[in-house]
Protein backbone atom coordinates (compact mmCIF):
# COMPACT_ATOMS: atom_id res chain seq x y z
CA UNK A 1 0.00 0.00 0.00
CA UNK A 2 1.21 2.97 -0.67
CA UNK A 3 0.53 6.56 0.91
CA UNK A 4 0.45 8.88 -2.00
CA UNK A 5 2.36 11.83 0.55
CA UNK A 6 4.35 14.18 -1.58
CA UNK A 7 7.72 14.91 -0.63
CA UNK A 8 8.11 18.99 1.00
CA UNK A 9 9.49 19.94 -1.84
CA UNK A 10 6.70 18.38 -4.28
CA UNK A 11 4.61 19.66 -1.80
CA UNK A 12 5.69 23.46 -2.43
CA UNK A 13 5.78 23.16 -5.86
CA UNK A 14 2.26 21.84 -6.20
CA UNK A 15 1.03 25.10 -4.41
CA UNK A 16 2.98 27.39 -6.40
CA UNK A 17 1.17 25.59 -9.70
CA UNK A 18 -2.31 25.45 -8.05
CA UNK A 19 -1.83 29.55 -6.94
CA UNK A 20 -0.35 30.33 -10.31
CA UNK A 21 -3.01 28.97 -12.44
CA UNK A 22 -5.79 29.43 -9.97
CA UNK A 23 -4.68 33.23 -9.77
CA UNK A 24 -3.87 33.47 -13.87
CA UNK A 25 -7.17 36.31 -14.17
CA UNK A 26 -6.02 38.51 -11.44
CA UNK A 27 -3.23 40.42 -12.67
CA UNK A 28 -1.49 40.83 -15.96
CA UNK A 29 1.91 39.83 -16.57
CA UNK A 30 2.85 43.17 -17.38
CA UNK A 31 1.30 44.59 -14.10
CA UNK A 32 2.86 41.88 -11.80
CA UNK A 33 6.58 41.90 -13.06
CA UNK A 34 7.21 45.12 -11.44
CA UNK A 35 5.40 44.54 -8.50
CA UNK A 36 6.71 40.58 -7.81
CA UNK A 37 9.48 40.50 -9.71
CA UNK A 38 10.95 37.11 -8.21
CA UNK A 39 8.36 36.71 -5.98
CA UNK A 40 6.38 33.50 -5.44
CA UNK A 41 3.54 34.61 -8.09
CA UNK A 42 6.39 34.97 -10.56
CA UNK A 43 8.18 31.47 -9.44
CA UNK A 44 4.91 30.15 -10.15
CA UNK A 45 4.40 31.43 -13.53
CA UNK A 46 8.02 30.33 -14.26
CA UNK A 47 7.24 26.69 -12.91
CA UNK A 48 4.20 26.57 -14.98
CA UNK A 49 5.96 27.09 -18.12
CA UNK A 50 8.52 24.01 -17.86
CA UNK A 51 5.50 22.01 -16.87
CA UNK A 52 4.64 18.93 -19.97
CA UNK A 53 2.33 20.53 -22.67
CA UNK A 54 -0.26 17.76 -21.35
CA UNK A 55 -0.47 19.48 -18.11
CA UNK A 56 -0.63 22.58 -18.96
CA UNK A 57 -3.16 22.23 -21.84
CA UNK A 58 -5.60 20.68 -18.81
CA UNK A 59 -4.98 24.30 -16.55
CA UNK A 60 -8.53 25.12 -17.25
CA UNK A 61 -10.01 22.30 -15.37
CA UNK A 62 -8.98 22.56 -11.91
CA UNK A 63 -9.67 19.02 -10.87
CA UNK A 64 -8.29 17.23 -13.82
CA UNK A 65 -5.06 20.10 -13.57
CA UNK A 66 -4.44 18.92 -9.90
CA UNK A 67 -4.89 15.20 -10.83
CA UNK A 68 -1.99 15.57 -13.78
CA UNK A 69 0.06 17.77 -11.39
CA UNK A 70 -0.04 15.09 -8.71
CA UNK A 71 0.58 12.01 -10.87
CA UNK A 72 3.39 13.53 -12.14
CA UNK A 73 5.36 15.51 -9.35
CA UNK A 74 4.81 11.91 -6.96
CA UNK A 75 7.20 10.44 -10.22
CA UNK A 76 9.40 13.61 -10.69
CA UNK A 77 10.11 14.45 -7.13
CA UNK A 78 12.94 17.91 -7.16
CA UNK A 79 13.56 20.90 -5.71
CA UNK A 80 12.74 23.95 -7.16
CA UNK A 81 16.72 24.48 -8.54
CA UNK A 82 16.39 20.62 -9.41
CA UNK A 83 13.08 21.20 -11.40
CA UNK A 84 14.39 23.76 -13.91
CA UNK A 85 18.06 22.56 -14.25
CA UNK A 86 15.95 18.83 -15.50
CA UNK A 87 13.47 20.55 -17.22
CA UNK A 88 15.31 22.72 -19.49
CA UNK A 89 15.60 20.16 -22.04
């Protein structure tokens, strides 16, 4: 049996994804990039954009987003740094 837990650092990158995309109608990008420069918004946005075309093309459903997000960060577990130095190819 296994208990599905998502390591810390999965755990913080799932909630950047879920605040990014479930915060995508707030602000421009223009507005926020002065304001947030490198803050977590803008980590958010930047983690969103090395996510797998299939994940991203399902940001629109929130349930079936989370679902993809999960599956794949409990097989691609990485820090932050670790997450874009692997997923620049």
């Amino acid at each position: 049996m296994t208990l599905k837990i998502l390591p810390l650092q999965s755990q913080y990158t799932l909630s950047l994804l879920l605040r990014a995309v479930n915060n995508k109608n707030i602000t421009s990008a223009n507005q926020i990039y002065h304001y947030i420069k490198k803050g977590v918004y803008s980590t958010g946005i930047r983690v969103f954009n090395s996510l797998p075309k299939s994940i991203q093309n399902v940001s629109g459903n929130p349930k079936q987003f989370k679902s993809a997000l999960m599956n794949y960060l409990y097989a691609h577990s990485y820090s932050i740094n670790e997450y874009f130095n692997v997923n620049k190819e």
